[in-house]
Each structure stands twice: as C-alpha cells, then as structure tokens.
Protein backbone atom coordinates (compact mmCIF):
# COMPACT_ATOMS: atom_id res chain seq x y z
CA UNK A 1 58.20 29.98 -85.79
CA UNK A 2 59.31 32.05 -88.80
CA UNK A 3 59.37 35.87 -88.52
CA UNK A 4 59.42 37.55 -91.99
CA UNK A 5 59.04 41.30 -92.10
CA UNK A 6 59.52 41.69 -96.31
CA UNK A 7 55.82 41.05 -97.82
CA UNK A 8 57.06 39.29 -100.97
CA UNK A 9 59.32 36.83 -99.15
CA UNK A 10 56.31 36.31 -96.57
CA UNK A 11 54.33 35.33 -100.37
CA UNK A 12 57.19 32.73 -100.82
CA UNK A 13 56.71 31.24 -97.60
CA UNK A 14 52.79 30.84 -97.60
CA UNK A 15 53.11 29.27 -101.19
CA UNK A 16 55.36 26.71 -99.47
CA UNK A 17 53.02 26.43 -97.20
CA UNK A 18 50.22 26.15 -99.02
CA UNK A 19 52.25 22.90 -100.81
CA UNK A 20 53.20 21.32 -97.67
CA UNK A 21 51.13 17.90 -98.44
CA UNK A 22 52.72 17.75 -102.06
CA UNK A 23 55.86 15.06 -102.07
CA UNK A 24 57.36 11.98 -102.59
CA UNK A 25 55.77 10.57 -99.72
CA UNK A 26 52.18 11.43 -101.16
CA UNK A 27 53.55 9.11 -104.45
CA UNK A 28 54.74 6.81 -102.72
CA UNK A 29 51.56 6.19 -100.96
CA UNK A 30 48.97 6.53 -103.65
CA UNK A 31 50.81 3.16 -105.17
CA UNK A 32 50.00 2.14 -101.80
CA UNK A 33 46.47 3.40 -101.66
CA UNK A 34 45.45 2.04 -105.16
CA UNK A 35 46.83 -1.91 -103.91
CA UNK A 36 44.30 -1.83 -100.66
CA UNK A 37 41.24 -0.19 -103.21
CA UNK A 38 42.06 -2.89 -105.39
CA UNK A 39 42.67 -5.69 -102.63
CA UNK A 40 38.90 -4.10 -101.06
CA UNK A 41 37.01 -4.53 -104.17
CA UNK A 42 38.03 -8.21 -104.92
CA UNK A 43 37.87 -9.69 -101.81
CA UNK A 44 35.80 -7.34 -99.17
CA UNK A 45 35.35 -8.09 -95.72
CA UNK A 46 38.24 -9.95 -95.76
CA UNK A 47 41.17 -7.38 -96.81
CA UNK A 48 39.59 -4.72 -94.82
CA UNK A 49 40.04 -6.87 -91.97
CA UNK A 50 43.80 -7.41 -93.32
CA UNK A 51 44.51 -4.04 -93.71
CA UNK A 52 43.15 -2.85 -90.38
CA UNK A 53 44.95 -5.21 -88.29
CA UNK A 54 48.35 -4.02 -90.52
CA UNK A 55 47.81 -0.61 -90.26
CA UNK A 56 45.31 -0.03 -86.90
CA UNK A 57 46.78 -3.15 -84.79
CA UNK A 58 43.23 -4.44 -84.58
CA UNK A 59 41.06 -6.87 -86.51
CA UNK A 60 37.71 -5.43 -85.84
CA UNK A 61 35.24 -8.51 -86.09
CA UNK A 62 32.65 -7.55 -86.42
CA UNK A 63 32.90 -4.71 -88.07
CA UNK A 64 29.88 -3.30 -87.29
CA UNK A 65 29.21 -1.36 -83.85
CA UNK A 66 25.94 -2.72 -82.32
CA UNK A 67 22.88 -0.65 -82.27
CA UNK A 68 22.74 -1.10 -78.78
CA UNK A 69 26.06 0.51 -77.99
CA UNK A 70 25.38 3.25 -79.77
CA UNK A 71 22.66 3.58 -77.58
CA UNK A 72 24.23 2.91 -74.41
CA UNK A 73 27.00 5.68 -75.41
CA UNK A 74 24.38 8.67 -75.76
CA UNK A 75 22.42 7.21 -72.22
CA UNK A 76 26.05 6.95 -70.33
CA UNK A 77 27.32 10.29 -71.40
CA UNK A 78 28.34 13.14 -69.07
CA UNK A 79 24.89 15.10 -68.99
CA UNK A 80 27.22 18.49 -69.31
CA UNK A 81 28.59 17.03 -72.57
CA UNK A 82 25.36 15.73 -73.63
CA UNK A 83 23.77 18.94 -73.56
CA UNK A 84 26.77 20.48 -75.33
CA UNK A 85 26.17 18.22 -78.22
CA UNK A 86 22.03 18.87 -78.42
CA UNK A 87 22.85 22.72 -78.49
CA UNK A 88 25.73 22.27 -81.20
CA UNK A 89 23.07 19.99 -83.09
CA UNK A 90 20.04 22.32 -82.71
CA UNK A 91 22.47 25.48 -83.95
CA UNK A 92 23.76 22.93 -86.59
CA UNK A 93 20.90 21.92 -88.20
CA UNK A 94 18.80 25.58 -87.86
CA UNK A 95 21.85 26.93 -90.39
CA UNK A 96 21.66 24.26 -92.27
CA UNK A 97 18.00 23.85 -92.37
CA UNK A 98 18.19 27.54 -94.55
CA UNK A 99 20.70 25.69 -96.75
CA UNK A 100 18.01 23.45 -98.71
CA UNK A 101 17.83 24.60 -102.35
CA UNK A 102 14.63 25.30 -104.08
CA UNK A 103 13.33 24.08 -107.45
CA UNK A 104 13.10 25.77 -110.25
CA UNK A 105 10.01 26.44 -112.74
CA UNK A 106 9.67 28.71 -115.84
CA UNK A 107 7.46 28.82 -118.68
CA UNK A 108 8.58 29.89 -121.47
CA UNK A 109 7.44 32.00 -124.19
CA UNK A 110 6.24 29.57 -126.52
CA UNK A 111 4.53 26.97 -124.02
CA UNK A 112 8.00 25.19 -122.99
CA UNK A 113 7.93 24.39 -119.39
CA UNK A 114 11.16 24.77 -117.82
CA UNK A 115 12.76 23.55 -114.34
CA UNK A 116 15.44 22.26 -112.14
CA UNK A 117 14.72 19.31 -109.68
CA UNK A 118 16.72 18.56 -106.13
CA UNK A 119 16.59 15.09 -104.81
CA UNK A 120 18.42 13.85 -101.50
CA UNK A 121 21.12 11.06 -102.80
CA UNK A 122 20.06 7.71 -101.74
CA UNK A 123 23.24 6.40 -99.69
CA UNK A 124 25.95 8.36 -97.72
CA UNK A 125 28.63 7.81 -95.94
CA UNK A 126 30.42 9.56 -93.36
CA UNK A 127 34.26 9.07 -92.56
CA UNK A 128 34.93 9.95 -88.63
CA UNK A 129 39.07 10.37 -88.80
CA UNK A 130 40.41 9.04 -84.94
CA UNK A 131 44.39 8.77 -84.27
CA UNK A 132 45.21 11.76 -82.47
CA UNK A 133 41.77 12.79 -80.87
CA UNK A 134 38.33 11.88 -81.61
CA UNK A 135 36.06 14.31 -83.54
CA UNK A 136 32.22 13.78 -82.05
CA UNK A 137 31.80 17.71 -84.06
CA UNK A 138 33.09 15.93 -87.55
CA UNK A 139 29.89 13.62 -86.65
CA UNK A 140 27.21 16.16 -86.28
CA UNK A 141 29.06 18.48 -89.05
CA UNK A 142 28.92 15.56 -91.64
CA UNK A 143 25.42 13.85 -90.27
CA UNK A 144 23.43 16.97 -89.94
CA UNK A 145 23.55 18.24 -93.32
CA UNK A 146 23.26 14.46 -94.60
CA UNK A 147 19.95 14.49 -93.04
CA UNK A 148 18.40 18.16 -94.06
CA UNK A 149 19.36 17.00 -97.63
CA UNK A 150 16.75 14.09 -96.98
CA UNK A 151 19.12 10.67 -97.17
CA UNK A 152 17.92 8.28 -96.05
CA UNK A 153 20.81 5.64 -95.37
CA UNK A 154 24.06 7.53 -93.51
CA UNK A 155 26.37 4.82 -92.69
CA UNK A 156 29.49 6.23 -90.73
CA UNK A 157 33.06 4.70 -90.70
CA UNK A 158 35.57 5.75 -88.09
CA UNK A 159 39.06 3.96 -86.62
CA UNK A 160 39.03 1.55 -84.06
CA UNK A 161 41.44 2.28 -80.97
CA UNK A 162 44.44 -0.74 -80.76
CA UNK A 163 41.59 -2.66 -78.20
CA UNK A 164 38.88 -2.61 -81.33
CA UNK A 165 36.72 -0.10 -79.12
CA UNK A 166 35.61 3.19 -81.14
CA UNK A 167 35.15 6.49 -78.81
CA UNK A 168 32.16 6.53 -76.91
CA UNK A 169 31.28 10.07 -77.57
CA UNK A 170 31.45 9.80 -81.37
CA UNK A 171 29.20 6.91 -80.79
CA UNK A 172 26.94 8.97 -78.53
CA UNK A 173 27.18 11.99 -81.76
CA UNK A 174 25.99 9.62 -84.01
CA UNK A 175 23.02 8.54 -82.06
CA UNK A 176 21.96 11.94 -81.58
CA UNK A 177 21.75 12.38 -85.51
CA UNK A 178 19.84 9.44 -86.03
CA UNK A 179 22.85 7.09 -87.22
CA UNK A 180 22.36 3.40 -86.38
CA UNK A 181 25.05 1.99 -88.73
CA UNK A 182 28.15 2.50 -87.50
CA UNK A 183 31.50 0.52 -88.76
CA UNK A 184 34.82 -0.03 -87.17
CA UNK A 185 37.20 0.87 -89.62
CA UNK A 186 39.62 3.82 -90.63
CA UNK A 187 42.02 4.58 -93.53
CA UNK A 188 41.83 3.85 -97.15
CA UNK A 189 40.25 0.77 -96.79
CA UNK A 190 37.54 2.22 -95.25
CA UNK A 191 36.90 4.18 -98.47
CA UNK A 192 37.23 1.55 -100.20
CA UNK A 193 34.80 -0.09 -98.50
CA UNK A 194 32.15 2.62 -98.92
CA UNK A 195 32.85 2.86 -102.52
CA UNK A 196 32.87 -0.65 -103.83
CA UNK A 197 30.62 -2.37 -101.25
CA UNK A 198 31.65 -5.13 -99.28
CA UNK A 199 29.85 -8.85 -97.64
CA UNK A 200 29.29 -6.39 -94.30
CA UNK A 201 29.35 -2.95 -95.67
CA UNK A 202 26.86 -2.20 -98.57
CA UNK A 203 28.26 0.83 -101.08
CA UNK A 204 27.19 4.45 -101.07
CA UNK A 205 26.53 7.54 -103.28
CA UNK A 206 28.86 10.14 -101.50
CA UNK A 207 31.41 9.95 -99.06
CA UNK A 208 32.43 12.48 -96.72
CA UNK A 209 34.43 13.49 -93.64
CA UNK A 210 38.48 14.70 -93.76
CA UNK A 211 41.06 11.95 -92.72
CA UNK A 212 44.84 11.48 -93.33
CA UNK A 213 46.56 11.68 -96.31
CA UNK A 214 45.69 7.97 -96.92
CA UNK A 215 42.10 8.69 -96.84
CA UNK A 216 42.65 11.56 -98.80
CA UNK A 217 44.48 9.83 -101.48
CA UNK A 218 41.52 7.07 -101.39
CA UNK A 219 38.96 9.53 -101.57
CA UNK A 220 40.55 10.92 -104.86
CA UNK A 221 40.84 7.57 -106.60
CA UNK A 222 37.47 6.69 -105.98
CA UNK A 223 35.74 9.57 -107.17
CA UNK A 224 33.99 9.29 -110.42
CA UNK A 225 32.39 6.17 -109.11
CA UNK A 226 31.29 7.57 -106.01
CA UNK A 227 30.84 11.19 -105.41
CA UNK A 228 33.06 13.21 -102.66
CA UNK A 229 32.46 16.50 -100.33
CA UNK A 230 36.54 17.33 -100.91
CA UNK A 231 39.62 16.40 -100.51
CA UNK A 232 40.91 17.58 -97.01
CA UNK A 233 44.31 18.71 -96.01
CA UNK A 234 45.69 19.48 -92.70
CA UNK A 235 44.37 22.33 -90.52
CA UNK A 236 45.16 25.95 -90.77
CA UNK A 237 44.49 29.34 -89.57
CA UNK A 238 45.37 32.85 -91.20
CA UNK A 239 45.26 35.70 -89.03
CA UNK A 240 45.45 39.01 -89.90
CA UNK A 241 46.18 41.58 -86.80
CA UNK A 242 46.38 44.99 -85.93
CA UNK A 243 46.87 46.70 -82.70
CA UNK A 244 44.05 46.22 -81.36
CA UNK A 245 44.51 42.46 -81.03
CA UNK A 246 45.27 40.72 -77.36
CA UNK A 247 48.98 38.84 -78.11
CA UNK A 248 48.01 36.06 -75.51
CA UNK A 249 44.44 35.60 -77.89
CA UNK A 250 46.05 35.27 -80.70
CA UNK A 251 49.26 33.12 -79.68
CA UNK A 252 46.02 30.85 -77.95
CA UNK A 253 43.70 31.29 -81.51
CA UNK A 254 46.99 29.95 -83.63
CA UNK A 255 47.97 26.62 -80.83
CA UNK A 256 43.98 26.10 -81.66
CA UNK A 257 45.14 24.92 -84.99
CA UNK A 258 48.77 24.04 -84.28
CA UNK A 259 47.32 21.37 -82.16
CA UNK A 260 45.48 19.64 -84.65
CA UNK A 261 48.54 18.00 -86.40
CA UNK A 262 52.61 18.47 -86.97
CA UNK A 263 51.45 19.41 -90.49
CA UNK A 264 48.70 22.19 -89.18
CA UNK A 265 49.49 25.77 -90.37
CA UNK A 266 49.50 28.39 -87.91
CA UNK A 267 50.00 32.01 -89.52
CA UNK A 268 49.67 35.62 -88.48
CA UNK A 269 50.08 38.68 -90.69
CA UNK A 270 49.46 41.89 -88.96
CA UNK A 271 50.31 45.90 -89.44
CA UNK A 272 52.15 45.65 -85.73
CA UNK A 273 55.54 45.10 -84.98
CA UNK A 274 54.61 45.26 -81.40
CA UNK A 275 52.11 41.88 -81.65
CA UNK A 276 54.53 40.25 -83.64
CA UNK A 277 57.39 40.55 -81.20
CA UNK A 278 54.52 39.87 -78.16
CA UNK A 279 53.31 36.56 -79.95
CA UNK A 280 56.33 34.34 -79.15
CA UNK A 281 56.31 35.72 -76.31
CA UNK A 282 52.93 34.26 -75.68
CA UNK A 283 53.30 31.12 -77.30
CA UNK A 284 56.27 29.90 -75.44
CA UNK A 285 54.78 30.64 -71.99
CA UNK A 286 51.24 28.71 -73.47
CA UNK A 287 53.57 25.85 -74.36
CA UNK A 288 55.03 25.38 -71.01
CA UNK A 289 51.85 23.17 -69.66
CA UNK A 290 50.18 22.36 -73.03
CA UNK A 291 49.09 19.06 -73.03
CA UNK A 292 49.67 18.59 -76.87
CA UNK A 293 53.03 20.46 -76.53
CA UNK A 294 54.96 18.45 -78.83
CA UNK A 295 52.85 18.15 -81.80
CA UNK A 296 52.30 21.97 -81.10
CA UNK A 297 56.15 22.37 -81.76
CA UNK A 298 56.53 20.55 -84.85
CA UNK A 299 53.66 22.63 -86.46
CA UNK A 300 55.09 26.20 -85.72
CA UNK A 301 58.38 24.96 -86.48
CA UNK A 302 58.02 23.59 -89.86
CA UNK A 303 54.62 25.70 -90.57
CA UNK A 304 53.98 28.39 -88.58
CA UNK A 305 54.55 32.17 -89.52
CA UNK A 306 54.82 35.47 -88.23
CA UNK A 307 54.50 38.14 -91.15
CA UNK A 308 54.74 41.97 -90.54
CA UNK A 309 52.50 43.85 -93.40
CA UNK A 310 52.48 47.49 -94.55
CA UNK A 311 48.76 47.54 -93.92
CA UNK A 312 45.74 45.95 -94.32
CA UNK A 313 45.42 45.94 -97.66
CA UNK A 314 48.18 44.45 -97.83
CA UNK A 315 47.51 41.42 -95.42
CA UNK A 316 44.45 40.98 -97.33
CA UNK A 317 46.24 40.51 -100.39
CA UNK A 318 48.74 38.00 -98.88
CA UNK A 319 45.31 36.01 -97.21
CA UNK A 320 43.89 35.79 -100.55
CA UNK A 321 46.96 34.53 -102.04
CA UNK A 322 46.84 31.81 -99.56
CA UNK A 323 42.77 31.05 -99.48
CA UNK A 324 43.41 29.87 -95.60
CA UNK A 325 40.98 27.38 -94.77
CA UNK A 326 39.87 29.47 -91.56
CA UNK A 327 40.84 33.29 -91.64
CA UNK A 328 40.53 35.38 -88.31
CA UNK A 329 40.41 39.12 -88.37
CA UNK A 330 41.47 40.57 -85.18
CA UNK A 331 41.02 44.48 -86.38
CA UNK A 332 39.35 47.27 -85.25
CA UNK A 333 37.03 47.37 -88.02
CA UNK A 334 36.79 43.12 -88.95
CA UNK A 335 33.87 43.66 -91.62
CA UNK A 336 34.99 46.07 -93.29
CA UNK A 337 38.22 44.05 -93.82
CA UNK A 338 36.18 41.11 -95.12
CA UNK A 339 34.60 42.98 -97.60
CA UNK A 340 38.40 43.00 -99.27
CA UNK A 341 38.57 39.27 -99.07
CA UNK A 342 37.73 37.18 -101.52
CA UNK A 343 38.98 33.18 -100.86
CA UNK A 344 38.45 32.12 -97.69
CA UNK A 345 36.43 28.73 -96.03
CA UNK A 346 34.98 30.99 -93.26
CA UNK A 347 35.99 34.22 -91.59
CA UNK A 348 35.88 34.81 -87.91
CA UNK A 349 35.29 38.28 -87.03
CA UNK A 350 36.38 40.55 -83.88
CA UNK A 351 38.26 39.42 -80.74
CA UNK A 352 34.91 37.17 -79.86
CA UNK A 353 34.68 35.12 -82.81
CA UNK A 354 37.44 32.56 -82.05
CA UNK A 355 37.82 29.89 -84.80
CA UNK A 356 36.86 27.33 -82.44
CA UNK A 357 33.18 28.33 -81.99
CA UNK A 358 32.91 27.18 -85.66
CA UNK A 359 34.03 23.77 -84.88
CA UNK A 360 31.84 23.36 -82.59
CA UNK A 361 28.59 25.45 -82.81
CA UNK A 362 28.45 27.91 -84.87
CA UNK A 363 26.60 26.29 -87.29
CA UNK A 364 28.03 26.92 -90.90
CA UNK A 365 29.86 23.53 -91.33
CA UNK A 366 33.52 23.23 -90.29
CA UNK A 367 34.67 20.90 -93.01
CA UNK A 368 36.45 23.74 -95.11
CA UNK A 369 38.60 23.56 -97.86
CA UNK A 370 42.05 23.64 -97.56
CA UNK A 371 45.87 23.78 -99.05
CA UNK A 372 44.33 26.77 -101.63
CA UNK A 373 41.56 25.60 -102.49
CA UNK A 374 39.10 28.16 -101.05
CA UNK A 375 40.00 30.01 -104.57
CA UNK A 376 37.11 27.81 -106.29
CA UNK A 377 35.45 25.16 -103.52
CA UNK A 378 33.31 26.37 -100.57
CA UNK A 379 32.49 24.43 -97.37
CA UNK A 380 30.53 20.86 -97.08
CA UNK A 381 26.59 21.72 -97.28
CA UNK A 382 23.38 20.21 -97.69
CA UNK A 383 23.92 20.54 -101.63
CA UNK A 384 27.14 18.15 -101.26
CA UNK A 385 24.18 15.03 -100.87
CA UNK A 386 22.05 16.04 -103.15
CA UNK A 387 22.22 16.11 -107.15
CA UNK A 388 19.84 17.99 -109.22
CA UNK A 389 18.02 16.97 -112.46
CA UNK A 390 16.78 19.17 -115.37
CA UNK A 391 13.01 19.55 -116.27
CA UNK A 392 12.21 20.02 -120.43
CA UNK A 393 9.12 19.62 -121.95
CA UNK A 394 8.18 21.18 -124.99
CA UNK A 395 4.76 22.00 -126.33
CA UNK A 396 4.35 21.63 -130.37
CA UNK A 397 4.44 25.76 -130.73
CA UNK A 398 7.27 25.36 -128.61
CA UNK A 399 9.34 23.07 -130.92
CA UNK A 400 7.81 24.56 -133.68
CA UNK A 401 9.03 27.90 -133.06
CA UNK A 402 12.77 26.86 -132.36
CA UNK A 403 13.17 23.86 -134.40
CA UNK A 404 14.55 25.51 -137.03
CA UNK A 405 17.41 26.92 -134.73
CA UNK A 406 18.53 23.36 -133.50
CA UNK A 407 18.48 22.12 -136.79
CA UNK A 408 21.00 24.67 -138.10
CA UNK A 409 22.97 24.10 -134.97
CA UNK A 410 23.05 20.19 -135.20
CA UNK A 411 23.75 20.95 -138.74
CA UNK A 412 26.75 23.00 -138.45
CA UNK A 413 27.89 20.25 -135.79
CA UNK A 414 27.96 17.62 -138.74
CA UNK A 415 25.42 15.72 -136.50
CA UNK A 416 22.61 14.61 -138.84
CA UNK A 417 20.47 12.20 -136.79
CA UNK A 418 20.31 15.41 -134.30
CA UNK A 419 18.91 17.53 -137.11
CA UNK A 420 16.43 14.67 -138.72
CA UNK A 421 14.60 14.13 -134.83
CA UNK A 422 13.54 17.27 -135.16
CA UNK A 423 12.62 17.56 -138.96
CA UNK A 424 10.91 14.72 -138.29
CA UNK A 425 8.67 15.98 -135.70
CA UNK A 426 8.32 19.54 -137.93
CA UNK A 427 7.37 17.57 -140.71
C-alpha cells in the first residue's frame, strides 16, 4: 500500500487512481461489447444463449427463473437472514418513500397555467452483477426505488453460476420486492437483451444495477435508446482521519472495500503520522485469516493509499479532488468537516457510521457514482425511473399579452413559420 507524505504527489496518485478503469483493455473490449449488442439484437434468444455459455460456461435454458423458485427461495431462507432483509427493505423503502417528487402548478399572470408532471416509466430492468459474491442488497437497492417510483414491470437479470443455478438469496431479495420475472443471464448480453428485446425477454425503459466493465461498456452503448441509472466503476472508499480514529477500524473500514474487487480503491488521508504508521500495521495482521485475502492484496497493492495531510482542510481538498464514491470521516468533529465537502456519493460520519451500514440498511441507496464522477451525478433514486413532462396552456389574454415577444424572438431566429402561428392566432 502506498505511503505518500507530500500533498501534491498524494494529488498525482488519486488522479491515477481515479483513471484506473481507463485503457487499452477497456478498447479493446468495447469492439467486443458492440459485436454481442449487435449479435443480441438480430438474433435474440439465441446469441444470448451463445454468449453465456462462451463467457459464463452455462447455457441457461430457460432463461427465465420460475415463479415458483423464487418463491421457494424467500420460504427456505435462514429466518435470521430473512429478517435481515425485511428490516433493510422497510428502512429502504421509508427513505425512499420521502424521495417521490411533487408536481408542479403555477398560474401565471395573464391566465397561463403552468406545471411539471412525474410519471413512473413503464418498464425497468434491474442488472444483479454475480462472479465474485452475490449482491441480495443490489436487489432491494435497485427494486425498492423501482417500485416507490410506481413501475409497474421490474424484470431483473443476474449471472448464472457454471451449474445454471442463480443464488438463492438474490432470488429470495427479489421476492421480497415484489419481482416475479427473473432471468438467468449476466454480462453485456444481458444488456443487450433488456435494451433491444428478445423472443424470451421483452425490452425496457431503464436499466440499472453496476456490473463489470463489460456491462458497463454495454450500458454506455445502449443509452439513448434506453435510459441508464450510471455507469459504475469499481468500489472505493476515501477516508479522511485524525487522531481520534481507532487504526484497527479503519485498516477493517478500507479491507470493506478492498474486498470488493482487485480494482477497488482503498484510501486514507489523515492529519496523523501516528495512524498512518498504525494502519499497516493493522491491515497485515487483518489479512492473516481473511477469507478474501488475495483479492484484498491486489487492491492495496495496485490501489490503495496512505496520505499524510497538513490538516483538514487540506484532506478535504484532496477528497474533493477525488469525488470518492463513499467518503468516511473519522474526526473529532465529522459534520463540521462535511460542511467543507462538496463531491462525494455519501458521507459516513463518526467512528459508528461504517460504510457498510449503507450497503446494507441505511437506506439512502448504495449505488453511488464512482471514478470522479460525484463532481456532477448523485446516487440512484426514485427520480432515476421516472421522467417528467411539462404542462402549458395558454389563455387568449395570455397569448395575447406575450405574443408579440415570441414573434420578435422567432423573428430574430430567421424562423418564420414560428412567428406566423402566432400572428395567426393574434390576428
């Protein structure tokens, strides 16, 4: 793990950072990406059955999950982790529930009535990523809000294991939010799928859920026809330190994200040279039984960082330089910090905020942006399946007290068809 004590070369290293996902392998696979979209849309069922047995070692037929396993998964699971899941849900959808957005209505001074509309999409879908671990949380994180907005179709797609099974507790997450159409199938064909519509899967309105960089990649080249919540990168955490923090915490708060994938960031900037010599320390010793040890390694190895700051301030100025997806604050006075911090996809504050209650249970959604982009995107919300429409309706005074003002405007435009509907009406 890197140890940098100079603040500007510390800036270096979390812009490299920051670019970690940008390289030839992410050209090389778009090429890739855009052949299985294009394979997808021409012949359906059949290449996504193609590309999962290439790239999954399974041809899941059929694809669908039946209803009735879904509902065997939520009856056969552990009561202990059954309840977990209802409490996560209920906390879940109470935050989200204060989410919905409200209409707007104004008259205006002339007799023009004025107003924005919200309406639920029609169709969404929900990508589950598998691989490495299963993600029941992505479920309820994705579904929940999906079903505040008002859809009424959520169809969820997730990766088969090698035997063509998919993870009974993601099936027993999607029961619990209502989910009855469930597919067996991962990557960039499953975007595809979702996009363009196939004999088995019918097409949606928005797709969301993080994945791989293939799924990322998809998710990019199909938006414009479908919409999208983001477009994911690997995992990372930002903490900023002082004295005050516990070394073994925080060396536990950044394997919480280390864990997640080789490419996960793991980063700590604090005002103590103590707690960043104490750190390793901890993380070695927290390493010696971890059961996710090696990808643990790679991560701090190629991504992880250990930053000594002047101060606060300064810290705060590095964070924001980096948006982190998930930004700790392990200070003595953690609010008044984040009142100096301006990107971030959610801030944990105090020594009993660990990042990992907002995975779970919280209940502001966990799909965050990442790899910068906390500078201008937020997290997924109810807004992310729902589009708005704009009200107008103009009385005569109305039209007849402006229309002079859009005629001169479509006028100096050159646009005389604009000008004449309106002379017209005047006239």
């Amino acid at each position: 793990m890197a140890r940098i004590d100079d603040p500007r070369q510390a800036g270096a290293r979390l812009d490299a950072i920051a670019a970690r996902t940008r390289s030839d392998d992410q050209r090389q696979a778009e090429a890739s990406v855009a052949q299985i979209i294009e394979a997808v849309r021409r012949r359906g069922d059949a290449a996504v059955l193609e590309c999962s047995e290439r790239f999954d070692g399974c041809r899941p037929e059929p694809l669908r999950v039946p209803e009735a396993r879904i509902l065997d998964a939520w009856e056969s699971c552990d009561p202990g982790l059954r309840s977990a899941l209802e409490l996560a849900h209920r906390r879940i959808s109470d935050f989200h529930q204060r989410q919905k957005p409200s209409d707007i209505h104004v008259s205006g001074i002339h007799g023009e009535e004025l107003g924005r509309r919200w309406r639920p999409v029609g169709n969404a879908g929900l990508y589950i990523p598998g691989g490495r671990a299963s993600y029941p949380s992505t479920v309820l994180m994705n579904a929940v809000p999906a079903r505040v907005a008002g859809v009424q179709r959520i169809v969820m797609v997730t990766p088969p294991s090698a035997d063509g099974s998919v993870n009974a507790t993601v099936l027993a997450a999607a029961h619990l939010c209502g989910i009855n159409e469930v597919y067996r199938v991962g990557g960039a064909q499953a975007i595809a799928a979702l996009a363009h519509g196939t004999e088995s899967i019918d097409r949606v309105d928005v797709i969301s859920g993080p994945g791989n960089l293939w799924v990322t990649l998809a998710k990019k080249a199909v938006y414009g026809e479908v919409g999208i919540d983001s477009l994911a990168g690997p995992s990372e955490v930002l903490i900023i330190a002082d004295q005050s923090a516990d070394p073994e915490q925080v060396a536990a708060d950044l394997l919480a994200q280390a864990e997640h994938d080789p490419l996960a960031a793991a980063i700590l900037l604090t005002t103590s040279r103590s707690l960043a010599e104490a750190v390793p320390i901890a993380l070695a010793t927290q390493l010696e039984r971890h059961p996710r040890a090696e990808v643990c390694r790679a991560s701090l190895q190629r991504w992880g960082l250990i930053a000594h700051c002047p101060s606060l301030e300064a810290a705060a100025q590095l964070s924001d330089r980096f948006a982190p997806e998930h930004l700790e604050l392990l200070v003595e006075r953690p609010a008044q910090l984040a009142d100096h911090i301006r990107h971030a996809g959610a801030i944990f504050m105090g020594p009993w905020s660990p990042e990992a209650v907002g995975d779970y249970l919280a209940g502001p959604n966990h799909t965050l942006p990442t790899s910068g982009t906390a500078r201008f995107a937020g997290a997924l919300s109810v807004e992310t399946f729902m589009n708005h429409t704009s009200l107008i309706r103009f009385s005569q005074a109305a039209l007849e007290a402006t229309g002079a003002a859009v005629i001169a405007l479509a006028e100096s435009e050159g646009l005389h068809s604009h000008a004449q509907s309106v002379r017209q009406r005047l006239s």
